[in-house]
PDB file of N, CA and C in Angstrom:
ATOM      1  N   UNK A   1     163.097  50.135 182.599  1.00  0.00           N
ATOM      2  CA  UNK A   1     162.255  48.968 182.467  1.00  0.00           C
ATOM      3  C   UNK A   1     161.024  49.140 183.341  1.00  0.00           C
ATOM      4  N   UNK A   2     159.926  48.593 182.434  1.00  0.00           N
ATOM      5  CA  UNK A   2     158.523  48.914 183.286  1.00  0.00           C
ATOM      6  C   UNK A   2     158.326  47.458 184.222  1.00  0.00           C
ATOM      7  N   UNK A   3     157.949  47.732 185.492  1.00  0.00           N
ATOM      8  CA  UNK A   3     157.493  46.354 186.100  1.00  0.00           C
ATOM      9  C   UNK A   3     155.351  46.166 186.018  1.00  0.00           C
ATOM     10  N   UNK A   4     155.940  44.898 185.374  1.00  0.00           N
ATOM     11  CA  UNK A   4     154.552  44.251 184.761  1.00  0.00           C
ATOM     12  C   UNK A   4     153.451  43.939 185.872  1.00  0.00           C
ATOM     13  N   UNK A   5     152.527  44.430 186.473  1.00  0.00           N
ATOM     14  CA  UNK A   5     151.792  44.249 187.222  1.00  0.00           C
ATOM     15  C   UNK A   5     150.685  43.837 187.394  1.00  0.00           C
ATOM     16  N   UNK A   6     149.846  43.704 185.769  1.00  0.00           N
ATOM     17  CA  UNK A   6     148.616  43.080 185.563  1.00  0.00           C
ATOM     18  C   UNK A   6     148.434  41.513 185.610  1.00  0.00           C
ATOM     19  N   UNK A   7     148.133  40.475 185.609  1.00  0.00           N
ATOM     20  CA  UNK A   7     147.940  39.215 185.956  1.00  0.00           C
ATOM     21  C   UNK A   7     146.891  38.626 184.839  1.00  0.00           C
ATOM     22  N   UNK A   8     147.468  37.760 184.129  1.00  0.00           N
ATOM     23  CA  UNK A   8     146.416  36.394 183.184  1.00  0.00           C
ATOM     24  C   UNK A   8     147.166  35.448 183.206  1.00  0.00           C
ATOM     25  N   UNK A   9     145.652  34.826 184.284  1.00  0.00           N
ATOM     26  CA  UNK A   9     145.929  33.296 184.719  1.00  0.00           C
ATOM     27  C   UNK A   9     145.014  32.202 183.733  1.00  0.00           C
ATOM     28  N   UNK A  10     145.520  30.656 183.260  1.00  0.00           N
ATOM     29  CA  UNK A  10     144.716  30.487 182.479  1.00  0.00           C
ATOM     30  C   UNK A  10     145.099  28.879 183.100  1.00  0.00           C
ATOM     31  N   UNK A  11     143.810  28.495 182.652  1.00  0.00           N
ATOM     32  CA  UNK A  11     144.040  26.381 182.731  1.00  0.00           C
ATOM     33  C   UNK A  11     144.259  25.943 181.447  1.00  0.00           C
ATOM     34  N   UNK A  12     145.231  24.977 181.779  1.00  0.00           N
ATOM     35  CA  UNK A  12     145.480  24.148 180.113  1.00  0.00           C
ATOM     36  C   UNK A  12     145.851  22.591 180.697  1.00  0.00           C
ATOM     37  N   UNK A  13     145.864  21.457 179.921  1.00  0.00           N
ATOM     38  CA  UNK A  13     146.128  20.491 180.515  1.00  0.00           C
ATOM     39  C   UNK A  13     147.899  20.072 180.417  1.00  0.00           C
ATOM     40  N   UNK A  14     148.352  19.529 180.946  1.00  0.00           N
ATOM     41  CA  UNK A  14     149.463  19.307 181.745  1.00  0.00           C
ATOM     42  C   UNK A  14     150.897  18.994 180.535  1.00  0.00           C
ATOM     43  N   UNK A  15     149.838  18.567 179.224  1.00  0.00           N
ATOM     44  CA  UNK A  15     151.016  17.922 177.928  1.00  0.00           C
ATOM     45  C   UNK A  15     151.030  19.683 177.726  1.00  0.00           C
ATOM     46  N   UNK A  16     149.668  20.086 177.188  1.00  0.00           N
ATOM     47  CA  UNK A  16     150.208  21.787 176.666  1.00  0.00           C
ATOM     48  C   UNK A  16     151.418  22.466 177.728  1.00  0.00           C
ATOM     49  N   UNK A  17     151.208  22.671 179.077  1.00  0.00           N
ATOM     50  CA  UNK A  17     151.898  23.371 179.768  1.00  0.00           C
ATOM     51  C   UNK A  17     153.477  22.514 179.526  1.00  0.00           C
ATOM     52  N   UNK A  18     153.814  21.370 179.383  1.00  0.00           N
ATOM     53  CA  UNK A  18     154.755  20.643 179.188  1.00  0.00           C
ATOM     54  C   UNK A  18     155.821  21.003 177.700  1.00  0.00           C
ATOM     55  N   UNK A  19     154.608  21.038 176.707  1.00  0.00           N
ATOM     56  CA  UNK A  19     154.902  21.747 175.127  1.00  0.00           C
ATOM     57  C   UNK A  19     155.489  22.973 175.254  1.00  0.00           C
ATOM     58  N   UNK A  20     154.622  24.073 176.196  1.00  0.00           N
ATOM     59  CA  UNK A  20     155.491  25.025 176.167  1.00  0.00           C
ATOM     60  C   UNK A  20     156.429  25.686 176.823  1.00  0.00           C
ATOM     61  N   UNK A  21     156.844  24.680 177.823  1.00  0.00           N
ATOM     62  CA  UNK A  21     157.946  24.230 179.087  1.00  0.00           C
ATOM     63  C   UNK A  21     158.828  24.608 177.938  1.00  0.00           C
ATOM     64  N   UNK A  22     159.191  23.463 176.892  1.00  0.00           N
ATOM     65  CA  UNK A  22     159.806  22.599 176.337  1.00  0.00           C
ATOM     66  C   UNK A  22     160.208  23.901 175.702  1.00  0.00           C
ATOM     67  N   UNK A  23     159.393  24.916 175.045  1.00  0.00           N
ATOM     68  CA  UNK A  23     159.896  25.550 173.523  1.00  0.00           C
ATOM     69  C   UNK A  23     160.557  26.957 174.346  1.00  0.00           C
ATOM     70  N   UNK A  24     159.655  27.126 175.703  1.00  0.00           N
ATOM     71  CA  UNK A  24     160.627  28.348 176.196  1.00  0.00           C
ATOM     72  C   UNK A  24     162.254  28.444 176.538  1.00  0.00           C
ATOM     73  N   UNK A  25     162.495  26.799 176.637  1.00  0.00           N
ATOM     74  CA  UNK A  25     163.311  26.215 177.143  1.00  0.00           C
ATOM     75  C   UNK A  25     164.516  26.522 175.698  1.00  0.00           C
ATOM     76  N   UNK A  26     163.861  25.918 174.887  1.00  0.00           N
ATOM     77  CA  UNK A  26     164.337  25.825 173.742  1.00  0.00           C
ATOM     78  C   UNK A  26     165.087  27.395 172.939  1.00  0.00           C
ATOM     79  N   UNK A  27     163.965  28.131 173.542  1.00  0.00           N
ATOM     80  CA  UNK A  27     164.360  29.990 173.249  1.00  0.00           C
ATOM     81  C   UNK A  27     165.732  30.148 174.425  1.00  0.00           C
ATOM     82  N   UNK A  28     165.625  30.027 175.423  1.00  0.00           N
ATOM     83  CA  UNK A  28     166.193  29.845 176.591  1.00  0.00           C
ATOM     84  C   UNK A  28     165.625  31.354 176.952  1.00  0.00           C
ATOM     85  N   UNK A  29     164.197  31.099 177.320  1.00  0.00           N
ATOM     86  CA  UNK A  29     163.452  32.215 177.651  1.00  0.00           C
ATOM     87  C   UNK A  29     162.924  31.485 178.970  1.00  0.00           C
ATOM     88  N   UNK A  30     162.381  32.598 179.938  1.00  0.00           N
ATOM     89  CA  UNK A  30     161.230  31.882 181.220  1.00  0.00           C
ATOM     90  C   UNK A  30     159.585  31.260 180.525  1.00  0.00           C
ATOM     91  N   UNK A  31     159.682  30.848 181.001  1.00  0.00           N
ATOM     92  CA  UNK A  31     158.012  30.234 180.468  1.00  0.00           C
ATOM     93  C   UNK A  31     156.823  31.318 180.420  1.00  0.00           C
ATOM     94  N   UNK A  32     157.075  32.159 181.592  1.00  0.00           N
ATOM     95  CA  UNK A  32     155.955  33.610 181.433  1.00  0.00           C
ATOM     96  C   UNK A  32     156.535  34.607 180.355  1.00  0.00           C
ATOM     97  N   UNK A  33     157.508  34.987 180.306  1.00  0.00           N
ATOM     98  CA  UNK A  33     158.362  35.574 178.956  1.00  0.00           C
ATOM     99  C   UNK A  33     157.971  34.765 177.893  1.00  0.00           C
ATOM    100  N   UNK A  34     158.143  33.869 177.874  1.00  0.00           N
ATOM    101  CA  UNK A  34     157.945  33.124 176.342  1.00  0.00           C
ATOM    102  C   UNK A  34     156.016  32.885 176.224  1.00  0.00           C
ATOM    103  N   UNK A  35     155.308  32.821 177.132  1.00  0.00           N
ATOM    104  CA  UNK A  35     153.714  32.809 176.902  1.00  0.00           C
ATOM    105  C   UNK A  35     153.415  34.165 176.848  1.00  0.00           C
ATOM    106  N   UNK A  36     153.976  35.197 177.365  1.00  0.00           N
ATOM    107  CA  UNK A  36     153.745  36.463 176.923  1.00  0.00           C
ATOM    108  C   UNK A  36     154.122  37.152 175.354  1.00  0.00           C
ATOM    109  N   UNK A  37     155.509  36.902 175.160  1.00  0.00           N
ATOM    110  CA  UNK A  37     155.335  37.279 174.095  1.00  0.00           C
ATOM    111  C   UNK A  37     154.313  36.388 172.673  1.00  0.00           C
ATOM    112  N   UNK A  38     154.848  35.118 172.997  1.00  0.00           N
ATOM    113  CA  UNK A  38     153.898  34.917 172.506  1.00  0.00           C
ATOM    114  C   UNK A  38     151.989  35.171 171.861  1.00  0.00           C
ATOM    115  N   UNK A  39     151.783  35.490 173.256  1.00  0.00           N
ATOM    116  CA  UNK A  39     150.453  35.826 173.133  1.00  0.00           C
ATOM    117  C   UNK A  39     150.191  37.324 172.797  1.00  0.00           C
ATOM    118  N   UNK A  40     151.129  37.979 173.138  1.00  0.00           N
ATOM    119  CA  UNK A  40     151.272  39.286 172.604  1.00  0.00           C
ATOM    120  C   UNK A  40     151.177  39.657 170.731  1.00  0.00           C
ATOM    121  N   UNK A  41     151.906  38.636 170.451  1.00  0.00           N
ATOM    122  CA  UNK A  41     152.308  38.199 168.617  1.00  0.00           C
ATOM    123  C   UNK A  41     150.959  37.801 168.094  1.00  0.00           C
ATOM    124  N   UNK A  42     150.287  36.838 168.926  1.00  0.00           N
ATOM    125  CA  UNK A  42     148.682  36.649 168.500  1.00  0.00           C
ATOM    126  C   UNK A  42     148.056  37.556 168.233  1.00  0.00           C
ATOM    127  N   UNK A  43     148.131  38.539 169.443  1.00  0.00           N
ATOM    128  CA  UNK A  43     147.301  39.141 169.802  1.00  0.00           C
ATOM    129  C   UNK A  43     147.306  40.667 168.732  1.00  0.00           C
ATOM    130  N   UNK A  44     148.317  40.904 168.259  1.00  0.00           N
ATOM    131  CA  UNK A  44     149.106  42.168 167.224  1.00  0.00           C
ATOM    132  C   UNK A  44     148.328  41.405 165.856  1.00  0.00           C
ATOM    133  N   UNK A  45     148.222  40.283 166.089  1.00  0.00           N
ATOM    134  CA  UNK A  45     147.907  39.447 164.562  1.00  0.00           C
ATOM    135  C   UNK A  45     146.498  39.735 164.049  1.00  0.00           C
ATOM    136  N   UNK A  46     145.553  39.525 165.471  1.00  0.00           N
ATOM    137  CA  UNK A  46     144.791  39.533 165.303  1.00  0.00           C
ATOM    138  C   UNK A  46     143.693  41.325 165.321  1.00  0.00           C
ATOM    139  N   UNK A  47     144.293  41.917 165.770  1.00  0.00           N
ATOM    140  CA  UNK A  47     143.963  42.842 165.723  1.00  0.00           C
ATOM    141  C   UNK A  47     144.128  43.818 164.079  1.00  0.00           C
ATOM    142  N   UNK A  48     145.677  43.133 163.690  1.00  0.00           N
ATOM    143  CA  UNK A  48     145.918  43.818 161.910  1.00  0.00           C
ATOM    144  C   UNK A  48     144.866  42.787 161.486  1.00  0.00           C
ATOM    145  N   UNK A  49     144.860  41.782 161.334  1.00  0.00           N
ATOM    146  CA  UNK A  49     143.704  41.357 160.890  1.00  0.00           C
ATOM    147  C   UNK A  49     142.394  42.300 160.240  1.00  0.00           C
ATOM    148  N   UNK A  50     141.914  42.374 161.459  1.00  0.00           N
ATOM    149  CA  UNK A  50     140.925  43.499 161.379  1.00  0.00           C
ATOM    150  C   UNK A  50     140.781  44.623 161.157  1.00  0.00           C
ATOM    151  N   UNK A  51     142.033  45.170 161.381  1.00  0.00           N
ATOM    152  CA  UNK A  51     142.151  46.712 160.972  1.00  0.00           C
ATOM    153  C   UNK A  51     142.446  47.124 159.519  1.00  0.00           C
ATOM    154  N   UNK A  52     143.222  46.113 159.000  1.00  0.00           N
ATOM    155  CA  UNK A  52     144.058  46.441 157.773  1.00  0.00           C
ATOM    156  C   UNK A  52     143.441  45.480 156.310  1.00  0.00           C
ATOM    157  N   UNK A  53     143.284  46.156 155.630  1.00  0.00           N
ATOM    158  CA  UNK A  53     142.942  45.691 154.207  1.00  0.00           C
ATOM    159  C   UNK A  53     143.998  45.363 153.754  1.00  0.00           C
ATOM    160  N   UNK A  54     144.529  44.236 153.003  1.00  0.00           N
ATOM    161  CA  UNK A  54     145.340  43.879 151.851  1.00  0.00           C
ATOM    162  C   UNK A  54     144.787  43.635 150.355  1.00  0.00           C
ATOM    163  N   UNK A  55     145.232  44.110 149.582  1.00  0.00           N
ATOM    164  CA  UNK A  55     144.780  44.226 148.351  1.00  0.00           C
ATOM    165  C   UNK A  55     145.801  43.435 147.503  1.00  0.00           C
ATOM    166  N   UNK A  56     145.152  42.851 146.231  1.00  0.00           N
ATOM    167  CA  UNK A  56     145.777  42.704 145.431  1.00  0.00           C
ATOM    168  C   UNK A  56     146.130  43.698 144.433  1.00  0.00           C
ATOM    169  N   UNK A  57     147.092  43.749 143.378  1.00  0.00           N
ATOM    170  CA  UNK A  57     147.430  44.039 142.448  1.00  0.00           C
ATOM    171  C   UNK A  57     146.550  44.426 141.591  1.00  0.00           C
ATOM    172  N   UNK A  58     145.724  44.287 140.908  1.00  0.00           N
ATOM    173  CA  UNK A  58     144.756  44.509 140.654  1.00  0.00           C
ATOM    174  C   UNK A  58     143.622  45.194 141.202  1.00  0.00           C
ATOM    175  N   UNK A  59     143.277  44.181 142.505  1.00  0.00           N
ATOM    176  CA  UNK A  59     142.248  45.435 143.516  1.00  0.00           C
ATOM    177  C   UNK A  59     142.727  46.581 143.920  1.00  0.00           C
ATOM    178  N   UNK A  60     143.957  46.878 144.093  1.00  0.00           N
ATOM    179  CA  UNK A  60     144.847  48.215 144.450  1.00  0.00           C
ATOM    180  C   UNK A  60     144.498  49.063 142.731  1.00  0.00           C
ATOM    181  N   UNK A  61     144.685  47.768 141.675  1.00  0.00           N
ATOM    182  CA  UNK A  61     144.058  49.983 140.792  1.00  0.00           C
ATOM    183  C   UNK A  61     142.515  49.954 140.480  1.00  0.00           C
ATOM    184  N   UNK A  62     142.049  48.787 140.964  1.00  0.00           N
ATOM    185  CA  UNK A  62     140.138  49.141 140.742  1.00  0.00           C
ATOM    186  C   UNK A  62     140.340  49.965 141.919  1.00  0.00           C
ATOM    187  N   UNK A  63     140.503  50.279 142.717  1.00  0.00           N
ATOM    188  CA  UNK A  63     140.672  51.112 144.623  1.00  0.00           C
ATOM    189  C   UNK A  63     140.888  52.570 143.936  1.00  0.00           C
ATOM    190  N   UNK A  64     142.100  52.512 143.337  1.00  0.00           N
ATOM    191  CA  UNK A  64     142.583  53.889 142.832  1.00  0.00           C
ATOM    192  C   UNK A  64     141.736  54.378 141.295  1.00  0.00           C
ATOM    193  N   UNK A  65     141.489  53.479 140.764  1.00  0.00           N
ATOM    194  CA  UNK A  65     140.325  53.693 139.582  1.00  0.00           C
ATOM    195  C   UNK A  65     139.337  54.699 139.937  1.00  0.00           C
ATOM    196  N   UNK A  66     138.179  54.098 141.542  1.00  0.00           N
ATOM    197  CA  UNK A  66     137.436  54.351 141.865  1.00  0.00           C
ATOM    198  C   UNK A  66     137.542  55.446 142.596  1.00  0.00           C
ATOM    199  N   UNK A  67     138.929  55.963 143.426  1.00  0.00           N
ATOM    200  CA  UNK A  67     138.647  56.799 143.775  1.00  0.00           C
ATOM    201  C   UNK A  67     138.702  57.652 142.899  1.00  0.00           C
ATOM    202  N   UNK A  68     139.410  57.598 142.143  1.00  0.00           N
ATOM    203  CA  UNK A  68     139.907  59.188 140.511  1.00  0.00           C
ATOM    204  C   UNK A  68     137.979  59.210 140.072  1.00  0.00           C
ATOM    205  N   UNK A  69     137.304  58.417 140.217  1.00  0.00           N
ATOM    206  CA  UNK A  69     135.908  58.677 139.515  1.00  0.00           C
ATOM    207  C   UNK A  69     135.240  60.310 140.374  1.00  0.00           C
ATOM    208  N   UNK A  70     134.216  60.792 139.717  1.00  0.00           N
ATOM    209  CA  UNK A  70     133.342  61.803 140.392  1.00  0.00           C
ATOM    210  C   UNK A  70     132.572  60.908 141.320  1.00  0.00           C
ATOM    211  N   UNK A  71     132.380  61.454 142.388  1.00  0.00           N
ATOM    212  CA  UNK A  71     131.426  61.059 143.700  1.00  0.00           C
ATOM    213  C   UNK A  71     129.877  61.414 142.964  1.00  0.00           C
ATOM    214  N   UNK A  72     129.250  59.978 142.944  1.00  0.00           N
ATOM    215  CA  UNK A  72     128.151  60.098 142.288  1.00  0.00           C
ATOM    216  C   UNK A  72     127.421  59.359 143.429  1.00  0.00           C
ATOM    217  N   UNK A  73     126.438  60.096 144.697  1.00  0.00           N
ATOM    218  CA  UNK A  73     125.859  59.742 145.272  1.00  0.00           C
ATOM    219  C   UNK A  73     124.586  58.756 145.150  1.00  0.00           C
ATOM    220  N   UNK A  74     124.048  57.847 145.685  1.00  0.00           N
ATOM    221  CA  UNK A  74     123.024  56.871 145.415  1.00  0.00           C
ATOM    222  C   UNK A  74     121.553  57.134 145.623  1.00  0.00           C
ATOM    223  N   UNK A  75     120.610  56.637 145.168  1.00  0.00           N
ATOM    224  CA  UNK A  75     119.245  57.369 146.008  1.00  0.00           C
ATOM    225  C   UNK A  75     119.440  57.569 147.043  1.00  0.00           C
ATOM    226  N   UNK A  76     119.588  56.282 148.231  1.00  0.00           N
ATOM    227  CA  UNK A  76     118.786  56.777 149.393  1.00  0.00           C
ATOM    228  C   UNK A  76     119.839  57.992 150.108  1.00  0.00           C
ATOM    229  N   UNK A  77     121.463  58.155 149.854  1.00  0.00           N
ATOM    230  CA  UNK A  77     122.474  59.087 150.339  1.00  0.00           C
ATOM    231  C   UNK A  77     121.575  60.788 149.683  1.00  0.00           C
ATOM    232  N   UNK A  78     121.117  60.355 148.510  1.00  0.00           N
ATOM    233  CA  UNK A  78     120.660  62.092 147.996  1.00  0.00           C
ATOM    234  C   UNK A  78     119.625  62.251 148.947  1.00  0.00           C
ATOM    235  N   UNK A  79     118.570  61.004 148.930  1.00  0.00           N
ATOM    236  CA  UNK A  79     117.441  61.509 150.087  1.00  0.00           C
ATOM    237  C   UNK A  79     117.770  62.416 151.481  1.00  0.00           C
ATOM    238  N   UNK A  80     118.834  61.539 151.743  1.00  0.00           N
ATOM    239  CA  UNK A  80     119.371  61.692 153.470  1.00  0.00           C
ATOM    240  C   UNK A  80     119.908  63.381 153.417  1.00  0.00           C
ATOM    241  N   UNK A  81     120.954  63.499 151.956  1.00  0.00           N
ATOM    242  CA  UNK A  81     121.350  64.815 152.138  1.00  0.00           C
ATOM    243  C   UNK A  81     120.133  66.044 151.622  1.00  0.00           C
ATOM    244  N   UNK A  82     118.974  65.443 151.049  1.00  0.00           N
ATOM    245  CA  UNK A  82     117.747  66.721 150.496  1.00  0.00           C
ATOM    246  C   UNK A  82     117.169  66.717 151.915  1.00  0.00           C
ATOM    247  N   UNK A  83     117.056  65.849 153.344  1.00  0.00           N
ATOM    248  CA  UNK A  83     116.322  65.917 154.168  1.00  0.00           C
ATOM    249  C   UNK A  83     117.593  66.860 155.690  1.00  0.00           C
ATOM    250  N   UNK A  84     118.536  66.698 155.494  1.00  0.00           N
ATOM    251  CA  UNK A  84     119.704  67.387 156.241  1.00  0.00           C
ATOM    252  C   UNK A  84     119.470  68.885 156.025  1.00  0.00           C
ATOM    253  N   UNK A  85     119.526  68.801 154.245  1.00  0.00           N
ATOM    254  CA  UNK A  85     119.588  70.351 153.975  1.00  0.00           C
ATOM    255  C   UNK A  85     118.115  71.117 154.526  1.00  0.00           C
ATOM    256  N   UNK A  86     117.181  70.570 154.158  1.00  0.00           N
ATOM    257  CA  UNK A  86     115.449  70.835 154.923  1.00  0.00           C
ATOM    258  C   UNK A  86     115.681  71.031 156.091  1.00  0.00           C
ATOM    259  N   UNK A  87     116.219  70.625 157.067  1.00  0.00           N
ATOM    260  CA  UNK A  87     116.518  70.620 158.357  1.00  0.00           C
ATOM    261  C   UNK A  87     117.216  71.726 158.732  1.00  0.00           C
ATOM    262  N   UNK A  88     118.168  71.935 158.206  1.00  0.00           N
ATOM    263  CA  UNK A  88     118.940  72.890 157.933  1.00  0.00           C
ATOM    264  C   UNK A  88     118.510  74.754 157.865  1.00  0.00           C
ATOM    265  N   UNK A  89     117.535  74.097 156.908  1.00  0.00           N
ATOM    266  CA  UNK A  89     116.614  75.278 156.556  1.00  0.00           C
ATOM    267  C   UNK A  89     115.817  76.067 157.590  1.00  0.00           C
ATOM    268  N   UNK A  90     115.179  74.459 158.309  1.00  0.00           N
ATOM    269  CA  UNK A  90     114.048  75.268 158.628  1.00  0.00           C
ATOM    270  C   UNK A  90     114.697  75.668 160.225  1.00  0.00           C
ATOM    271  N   UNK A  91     115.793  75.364 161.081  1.00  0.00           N
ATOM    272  CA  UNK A  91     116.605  75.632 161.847  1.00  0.00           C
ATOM    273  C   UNK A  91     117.431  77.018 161.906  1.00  0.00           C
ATOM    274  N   UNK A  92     117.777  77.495 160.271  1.00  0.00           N
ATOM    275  CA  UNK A  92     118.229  78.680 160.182  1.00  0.00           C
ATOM    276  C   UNK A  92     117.217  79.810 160.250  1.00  0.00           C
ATOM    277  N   UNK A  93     115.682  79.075 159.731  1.00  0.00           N
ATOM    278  CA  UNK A  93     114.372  80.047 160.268  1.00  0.00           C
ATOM    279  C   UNK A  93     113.655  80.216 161.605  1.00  0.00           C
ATOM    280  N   UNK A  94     114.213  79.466 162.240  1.00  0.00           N
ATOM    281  CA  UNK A  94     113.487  79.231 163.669  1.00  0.00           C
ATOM    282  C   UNK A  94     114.814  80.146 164.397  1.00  0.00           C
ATOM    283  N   UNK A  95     115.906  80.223 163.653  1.00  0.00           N
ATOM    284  CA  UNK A  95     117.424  80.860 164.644  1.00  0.00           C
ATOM    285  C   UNK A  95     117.139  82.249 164.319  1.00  0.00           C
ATOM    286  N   UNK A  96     116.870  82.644 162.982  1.00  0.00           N
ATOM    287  CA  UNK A  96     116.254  83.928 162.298  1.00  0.00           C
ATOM    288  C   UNK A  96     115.325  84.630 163.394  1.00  0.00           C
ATOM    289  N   UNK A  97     114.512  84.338 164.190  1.00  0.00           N
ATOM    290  CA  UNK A  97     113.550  84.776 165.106  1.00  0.00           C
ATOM    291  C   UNK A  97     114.221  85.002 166.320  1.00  0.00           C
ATOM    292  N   UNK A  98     115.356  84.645 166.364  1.00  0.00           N
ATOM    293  CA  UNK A  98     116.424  84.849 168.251  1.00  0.00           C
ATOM    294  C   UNK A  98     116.346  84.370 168.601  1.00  0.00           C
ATOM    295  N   UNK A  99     115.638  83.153 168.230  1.00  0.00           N
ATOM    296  CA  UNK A  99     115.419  81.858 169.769  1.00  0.00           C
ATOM    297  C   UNK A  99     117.125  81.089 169.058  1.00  0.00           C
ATOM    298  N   UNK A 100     117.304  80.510 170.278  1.00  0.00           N
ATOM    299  CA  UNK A 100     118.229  79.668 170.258  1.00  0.00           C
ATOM    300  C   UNK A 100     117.424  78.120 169.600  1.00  0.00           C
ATOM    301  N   UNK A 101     118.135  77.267 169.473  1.00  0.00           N
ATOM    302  CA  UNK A 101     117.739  76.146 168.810  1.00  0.00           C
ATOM    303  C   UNK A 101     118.007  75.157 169.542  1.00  0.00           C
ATOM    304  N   UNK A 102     117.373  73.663 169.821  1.00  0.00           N
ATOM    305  CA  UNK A 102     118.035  72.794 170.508  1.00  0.00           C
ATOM    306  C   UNK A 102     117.371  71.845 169.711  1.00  0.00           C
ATOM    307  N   UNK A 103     117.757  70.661 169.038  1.00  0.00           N
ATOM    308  CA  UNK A 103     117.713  69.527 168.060  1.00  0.00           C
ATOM    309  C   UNK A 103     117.934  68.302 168.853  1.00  0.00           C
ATOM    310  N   UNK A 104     116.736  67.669 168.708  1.00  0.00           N
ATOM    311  CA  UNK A 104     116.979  66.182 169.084  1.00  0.00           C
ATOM    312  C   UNK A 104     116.046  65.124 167.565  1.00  0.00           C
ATOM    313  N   UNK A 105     117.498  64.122 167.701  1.00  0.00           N
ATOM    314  CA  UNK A 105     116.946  63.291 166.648  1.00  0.00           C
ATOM    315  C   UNK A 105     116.454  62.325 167.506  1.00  0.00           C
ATOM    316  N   UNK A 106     115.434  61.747 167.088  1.00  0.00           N
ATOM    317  CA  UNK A 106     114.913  60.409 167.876  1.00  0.00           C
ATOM    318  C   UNK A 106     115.382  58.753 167.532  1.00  0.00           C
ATOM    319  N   UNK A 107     115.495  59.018 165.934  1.00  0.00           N
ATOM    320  CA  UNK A 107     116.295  57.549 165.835  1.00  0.00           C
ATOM    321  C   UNK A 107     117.000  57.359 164.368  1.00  0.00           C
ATOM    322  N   UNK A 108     117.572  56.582 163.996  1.00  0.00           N
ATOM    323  CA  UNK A 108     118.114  56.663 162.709  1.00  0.00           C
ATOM    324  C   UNK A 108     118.369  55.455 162.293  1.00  0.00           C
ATOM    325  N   UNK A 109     118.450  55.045 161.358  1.00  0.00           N
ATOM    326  CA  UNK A 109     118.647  53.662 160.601  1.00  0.00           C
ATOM    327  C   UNK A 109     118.702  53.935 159.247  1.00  0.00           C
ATOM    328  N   UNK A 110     120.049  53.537 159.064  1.00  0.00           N
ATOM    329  CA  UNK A 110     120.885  53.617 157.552  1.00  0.00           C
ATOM    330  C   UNK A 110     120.947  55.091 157.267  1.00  0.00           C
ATOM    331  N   UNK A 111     120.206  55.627 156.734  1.00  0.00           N
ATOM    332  CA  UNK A 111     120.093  57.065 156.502  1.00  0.00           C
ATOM    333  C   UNK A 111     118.691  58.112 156.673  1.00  0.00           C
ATOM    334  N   UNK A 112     118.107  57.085 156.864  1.00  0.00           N
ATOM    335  CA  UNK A 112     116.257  57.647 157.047  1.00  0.00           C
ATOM    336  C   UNK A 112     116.907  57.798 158.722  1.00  0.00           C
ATOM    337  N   UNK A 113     116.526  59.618 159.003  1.00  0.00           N
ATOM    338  CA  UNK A 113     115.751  59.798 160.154  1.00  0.00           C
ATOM    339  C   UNK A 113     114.017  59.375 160.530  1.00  0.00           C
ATOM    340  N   UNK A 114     113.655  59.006 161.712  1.00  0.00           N
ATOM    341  CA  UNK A 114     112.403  58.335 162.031  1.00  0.00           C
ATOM    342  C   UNK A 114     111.487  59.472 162.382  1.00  0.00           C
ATOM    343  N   UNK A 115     112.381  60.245 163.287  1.00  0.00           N
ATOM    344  CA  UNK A 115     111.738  61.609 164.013  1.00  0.00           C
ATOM    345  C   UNK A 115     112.765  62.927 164.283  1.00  0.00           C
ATOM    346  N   UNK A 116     112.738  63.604 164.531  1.00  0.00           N
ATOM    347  CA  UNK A 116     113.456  64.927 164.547  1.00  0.00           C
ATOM    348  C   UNK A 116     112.524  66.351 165.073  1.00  0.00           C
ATOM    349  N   UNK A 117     112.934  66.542 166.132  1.00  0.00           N
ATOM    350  CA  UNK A 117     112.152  67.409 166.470  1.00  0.00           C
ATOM    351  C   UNK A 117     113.051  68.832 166.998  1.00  0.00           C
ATOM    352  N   UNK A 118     112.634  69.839 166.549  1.00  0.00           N
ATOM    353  CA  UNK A 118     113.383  71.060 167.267  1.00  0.00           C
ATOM    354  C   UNK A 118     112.379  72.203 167.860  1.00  0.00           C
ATOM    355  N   UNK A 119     113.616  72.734 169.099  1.00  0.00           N
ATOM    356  CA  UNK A 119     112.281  73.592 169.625  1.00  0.00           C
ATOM    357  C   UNK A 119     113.405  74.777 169.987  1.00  0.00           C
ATOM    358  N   UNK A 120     112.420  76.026 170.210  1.00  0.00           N
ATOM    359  CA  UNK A 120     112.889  76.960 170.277  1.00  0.00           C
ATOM    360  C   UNK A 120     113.303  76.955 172.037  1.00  0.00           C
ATOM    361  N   UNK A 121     114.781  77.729 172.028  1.00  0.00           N
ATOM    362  CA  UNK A 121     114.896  78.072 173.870  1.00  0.00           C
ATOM    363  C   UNK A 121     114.562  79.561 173.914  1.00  0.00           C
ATOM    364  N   UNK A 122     114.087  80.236 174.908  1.00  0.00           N
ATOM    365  CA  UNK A 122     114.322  81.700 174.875  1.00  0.00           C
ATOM    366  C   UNK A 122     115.920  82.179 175.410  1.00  0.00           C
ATOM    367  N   UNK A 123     116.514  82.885 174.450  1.00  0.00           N
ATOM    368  CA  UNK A 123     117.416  83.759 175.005  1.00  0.00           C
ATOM    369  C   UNK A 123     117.523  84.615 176.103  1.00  0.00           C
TER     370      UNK A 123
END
């Protein structure tokens, strides 16, 4: 058994702390045992919440529909990948000469780079 050592202290008014007197009582749990797990159960809730998709019946085979389709990229994704591959290019020509390469992007938003600059190091 691990001993619990972290501390959350909280204010509530005197009927709540009374309510859950009452229900730990009722578990025949301690009151910090029973606000812990408790808040622990919230806290698991809220986190699948967010993490986890539920689908319906239906949305589960449009999901699987869509993935069985060919990956048919959108404008601005083809832009982003014709400007990667350019980059690409002109990096494998600047490496072609022996210099080492060092790449800094300056900013990005959605898929448009703003600036991109590379410079040669000497070996």
């Amino acid at each position: 058994m691990t001993t619990a050592t972290a501390r959350l202290d909280l204010r509530l008014e005197s009927r709540d702390k009374d309510r859950i007197t009452k229900a730990a009582a009722l578990r025949g749990m301690a009151v910090s045992a029973f606000v812990r797990d408790a808040v622990l159960r919230e806290a698991d809730t809220a986190i699948a919440a967010d993490t986890v998709v539920t689908l319906s019946e239906d949305e589960s085979r449009r999901f699987l529909a869509t993935l069985d389709e060919p990956f048919r990229p959108n404008v601005r994704l083809k832009k982003a990948m014709d400007a990667a591959a350019r980059l690409a290019r002109q990096l494998a020509n600047i490496a072609d000469t022996g210099f080492a390469v060092q790449v800094a992007i300056h900013g990005c938003s959605g898929t448009a780079l703003h600036a991109c600059s590379a410079r040669r190091i000497p070996q």
